[in-house]
C-alpha atoms as a PDB file:
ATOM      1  CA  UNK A   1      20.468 -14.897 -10.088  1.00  0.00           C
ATOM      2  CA  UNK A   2      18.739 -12.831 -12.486  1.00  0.00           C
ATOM      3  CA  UNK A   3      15.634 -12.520 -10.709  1.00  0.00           C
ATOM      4  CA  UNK A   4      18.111 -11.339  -7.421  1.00  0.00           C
ATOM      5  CA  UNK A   5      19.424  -8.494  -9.795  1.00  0.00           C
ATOM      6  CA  UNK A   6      15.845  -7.884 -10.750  1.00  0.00           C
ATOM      7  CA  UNK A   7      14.860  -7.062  -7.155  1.00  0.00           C
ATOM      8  CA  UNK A   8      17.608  -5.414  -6.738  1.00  0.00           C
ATOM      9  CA  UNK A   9      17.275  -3.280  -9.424  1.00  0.00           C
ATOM     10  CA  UNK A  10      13.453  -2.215  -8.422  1.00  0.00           C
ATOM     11  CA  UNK A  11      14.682  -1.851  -5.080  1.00  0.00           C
ATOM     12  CA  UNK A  12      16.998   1.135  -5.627  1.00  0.00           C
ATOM     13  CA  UNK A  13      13.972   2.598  -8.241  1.00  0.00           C
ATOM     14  CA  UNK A  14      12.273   2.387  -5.018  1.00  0.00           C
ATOM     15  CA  UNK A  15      14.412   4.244  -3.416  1.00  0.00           C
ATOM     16  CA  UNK A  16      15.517   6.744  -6.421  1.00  0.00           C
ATOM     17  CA  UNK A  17      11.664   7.346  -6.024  1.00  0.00           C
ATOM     18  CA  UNK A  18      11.517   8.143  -2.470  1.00  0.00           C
ATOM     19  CA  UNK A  19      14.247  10.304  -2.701  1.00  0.00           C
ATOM     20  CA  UNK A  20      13.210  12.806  -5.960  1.00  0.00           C
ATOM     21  CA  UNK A  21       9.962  12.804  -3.732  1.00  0.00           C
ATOM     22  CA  UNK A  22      11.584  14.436  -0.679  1.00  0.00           C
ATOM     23  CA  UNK A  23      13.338  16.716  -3.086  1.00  0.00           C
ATOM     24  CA  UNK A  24      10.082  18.034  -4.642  1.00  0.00           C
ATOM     25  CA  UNK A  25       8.536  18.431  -1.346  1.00  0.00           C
ATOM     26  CA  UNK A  26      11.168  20.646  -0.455  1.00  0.00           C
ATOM     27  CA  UNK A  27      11.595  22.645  -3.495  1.00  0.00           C
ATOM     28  CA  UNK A  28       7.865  22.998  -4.194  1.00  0.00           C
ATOM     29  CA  UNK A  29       6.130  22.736  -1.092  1.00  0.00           C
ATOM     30  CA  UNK A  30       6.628  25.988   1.570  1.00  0.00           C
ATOM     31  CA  UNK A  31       5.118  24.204   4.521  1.00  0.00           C
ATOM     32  CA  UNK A  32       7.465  21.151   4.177  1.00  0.00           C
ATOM     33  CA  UNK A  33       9.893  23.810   3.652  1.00  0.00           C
ATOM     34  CA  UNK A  34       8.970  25.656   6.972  1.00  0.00           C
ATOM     35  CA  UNK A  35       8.683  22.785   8.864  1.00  0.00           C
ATOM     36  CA  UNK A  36      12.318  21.598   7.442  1.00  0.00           C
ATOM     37  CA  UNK A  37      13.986  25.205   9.142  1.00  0.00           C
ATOM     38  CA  UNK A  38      12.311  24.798  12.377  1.00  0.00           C
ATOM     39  CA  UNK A  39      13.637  20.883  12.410  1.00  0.00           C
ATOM     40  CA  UNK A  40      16.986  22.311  11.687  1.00  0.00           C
ATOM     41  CA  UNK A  41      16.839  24.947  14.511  1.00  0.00           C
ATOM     42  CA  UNK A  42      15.636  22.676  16.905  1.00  0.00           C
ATOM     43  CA  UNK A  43      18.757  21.044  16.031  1.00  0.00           C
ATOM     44  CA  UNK A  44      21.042  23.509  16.217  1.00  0.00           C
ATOM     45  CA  UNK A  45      19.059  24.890  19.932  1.00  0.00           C
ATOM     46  CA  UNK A  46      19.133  21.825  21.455  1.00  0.00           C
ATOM     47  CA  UNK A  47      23.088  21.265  20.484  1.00  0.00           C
ATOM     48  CA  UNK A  48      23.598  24.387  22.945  1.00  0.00           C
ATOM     49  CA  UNK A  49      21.633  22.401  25.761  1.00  0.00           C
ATOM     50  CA  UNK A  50      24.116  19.368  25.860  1.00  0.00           C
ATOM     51  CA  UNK A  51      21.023  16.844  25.830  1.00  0.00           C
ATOM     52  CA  UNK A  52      20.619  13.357  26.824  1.00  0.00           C
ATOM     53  CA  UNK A  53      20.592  10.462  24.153  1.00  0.00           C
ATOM     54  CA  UNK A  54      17.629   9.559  25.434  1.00  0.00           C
ATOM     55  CA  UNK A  55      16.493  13.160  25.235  1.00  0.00           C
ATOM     56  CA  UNK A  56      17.887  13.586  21.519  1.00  0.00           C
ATOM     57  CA  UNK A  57      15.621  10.444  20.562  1.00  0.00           C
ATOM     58  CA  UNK A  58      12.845  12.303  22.352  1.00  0.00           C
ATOM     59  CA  UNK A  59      13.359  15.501  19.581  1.00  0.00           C
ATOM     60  CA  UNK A  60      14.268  13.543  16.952  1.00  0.00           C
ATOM     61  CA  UNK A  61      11.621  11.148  16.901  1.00  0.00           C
ATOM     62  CA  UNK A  62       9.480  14.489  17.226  1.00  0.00           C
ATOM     63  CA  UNK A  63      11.221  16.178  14.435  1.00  0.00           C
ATOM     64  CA  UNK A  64      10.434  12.935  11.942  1.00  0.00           C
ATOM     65  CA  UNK A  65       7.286  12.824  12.946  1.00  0.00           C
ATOM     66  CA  UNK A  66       6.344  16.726  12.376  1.00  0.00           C
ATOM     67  CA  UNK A  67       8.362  16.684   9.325  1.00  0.00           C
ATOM     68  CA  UNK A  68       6.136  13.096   8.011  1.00  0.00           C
ATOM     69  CA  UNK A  69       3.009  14.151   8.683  1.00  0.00           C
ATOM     70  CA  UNK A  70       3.545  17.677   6.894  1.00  0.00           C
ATOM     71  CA  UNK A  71       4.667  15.997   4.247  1.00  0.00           C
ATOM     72  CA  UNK A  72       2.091  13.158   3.634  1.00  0.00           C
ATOM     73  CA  UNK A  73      -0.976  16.238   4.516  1.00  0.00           C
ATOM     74  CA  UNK A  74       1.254  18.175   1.359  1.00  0.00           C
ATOM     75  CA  UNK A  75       0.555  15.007  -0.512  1.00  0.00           C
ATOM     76  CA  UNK A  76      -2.989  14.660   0.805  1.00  0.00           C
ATOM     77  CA  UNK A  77      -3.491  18.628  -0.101  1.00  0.00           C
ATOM     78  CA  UNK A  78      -2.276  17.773  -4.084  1.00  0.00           C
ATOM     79  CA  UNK A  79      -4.063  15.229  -4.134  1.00  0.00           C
ATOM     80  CA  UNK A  80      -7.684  16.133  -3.342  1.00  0.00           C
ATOM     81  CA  UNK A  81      -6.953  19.619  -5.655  1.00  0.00           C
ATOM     82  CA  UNK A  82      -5.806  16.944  -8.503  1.00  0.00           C
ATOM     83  CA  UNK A  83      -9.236  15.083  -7.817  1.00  0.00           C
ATOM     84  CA  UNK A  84     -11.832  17.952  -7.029  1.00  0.00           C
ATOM     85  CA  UNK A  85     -10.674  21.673  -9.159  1.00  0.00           C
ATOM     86  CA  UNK A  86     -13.903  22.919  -7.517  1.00  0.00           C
ATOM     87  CA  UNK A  87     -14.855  23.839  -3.609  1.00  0.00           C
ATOM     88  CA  UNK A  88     -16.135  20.644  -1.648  1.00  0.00           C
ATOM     89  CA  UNK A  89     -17.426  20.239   1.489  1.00  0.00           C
ATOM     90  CA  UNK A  90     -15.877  16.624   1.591  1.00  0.00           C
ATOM     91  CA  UNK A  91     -12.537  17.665   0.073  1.00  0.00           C
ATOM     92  CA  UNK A  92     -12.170  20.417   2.915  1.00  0.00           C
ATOM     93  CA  UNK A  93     -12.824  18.279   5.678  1.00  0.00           C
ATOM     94  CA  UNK A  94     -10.389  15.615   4.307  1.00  0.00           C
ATOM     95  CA  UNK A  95      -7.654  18.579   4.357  1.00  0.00           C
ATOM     96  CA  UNK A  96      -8.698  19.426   7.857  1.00  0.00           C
ATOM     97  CA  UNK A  97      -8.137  16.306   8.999  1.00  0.00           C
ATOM     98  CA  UNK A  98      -4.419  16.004   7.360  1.00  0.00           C
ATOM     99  CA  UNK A  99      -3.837  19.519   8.422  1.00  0.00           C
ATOM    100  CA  UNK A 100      -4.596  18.417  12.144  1.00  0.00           C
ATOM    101  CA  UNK A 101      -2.471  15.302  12.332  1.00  0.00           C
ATOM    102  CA  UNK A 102       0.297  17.904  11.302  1.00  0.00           C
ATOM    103  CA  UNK A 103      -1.192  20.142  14.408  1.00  0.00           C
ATOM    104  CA  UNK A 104      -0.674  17.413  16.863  1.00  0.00           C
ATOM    105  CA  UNK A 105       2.777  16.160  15.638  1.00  0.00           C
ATOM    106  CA  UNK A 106       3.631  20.049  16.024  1.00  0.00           C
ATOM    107  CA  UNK A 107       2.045  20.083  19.588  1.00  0.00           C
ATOM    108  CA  UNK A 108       4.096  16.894  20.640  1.00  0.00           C
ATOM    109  CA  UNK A 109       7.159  18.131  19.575  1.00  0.00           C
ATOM    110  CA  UNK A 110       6.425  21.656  21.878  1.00  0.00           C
ATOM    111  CA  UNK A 111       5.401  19.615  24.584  1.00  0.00           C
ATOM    112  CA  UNK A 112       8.987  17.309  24.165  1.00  0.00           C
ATOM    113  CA  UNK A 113      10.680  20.673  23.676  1.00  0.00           C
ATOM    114  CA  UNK A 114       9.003  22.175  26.911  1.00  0.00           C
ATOM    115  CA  UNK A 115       9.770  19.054  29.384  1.00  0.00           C
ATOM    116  CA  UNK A 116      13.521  19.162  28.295  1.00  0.00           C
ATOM    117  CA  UNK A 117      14.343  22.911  28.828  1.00  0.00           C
ATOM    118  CA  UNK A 118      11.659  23.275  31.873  1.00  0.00           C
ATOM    119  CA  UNK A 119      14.052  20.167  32.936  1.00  0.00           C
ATOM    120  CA  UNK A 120      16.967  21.911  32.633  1.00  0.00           C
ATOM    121  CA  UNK A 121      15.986  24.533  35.367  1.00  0.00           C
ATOM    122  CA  UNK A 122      13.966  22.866  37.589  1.00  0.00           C
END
């Protein structure tokens, strides 16, 4: 039994964790902060169009995945600075490369955003 309140126990630490890190990335961090507005707005804009379920699991799905990958390239960012305080060749191109996986998230969400309103008046 003990062992069952053990795992329980780590489980919501777990959790406590994941949670004061979502926090920080959106009190400290302006892109995860930006990207958290337009996620809201696209919200809000596509509560005006009346959408499909499947359609809201369409912008949702894009929404979570803009909003992950901006926040694991803010962790990738901290990260490398933490590791090299001076400019590197290698540390830039490893922040490229998390910057672009936030690029295409962003483009898949405009091109989810563009099939559903192009829908609308075609």
């Amino acid at each position: 039994m003990k062992s069952q309140e053990s795992l329980v126990n780590r489980t919501i630490k777990k959790f406590q964790c994941a949670i004061q890190g979502i926090i920080a990335g959106l009190r400290f961090d302006k892109s995860i902060k930006i990207q958290f507005v337009f996620a809201i707005l696209s919200i809000v804009f596509f509560s005006f169009f009346r959408i499909t379920t499947n359609e809201w699991l369409f912008v949702l799905s894009a929404i979570f995945l803009v909003l992950i990958t901006e926040f694991l390239n803010s962790a990738i960012e901290d990260v490398c600075d933490l590791v090299e305080k001076k400019y590197d060749l290698h540390v830039k191109e490893v922040k490229d490369i998390a910057a672009g996986a936030v690029l295409l998230a962003a483009l898949y969400a405009v091109v989810v955003a563009v099939i559903i309103v192009v829908g609308r008046f075609i």
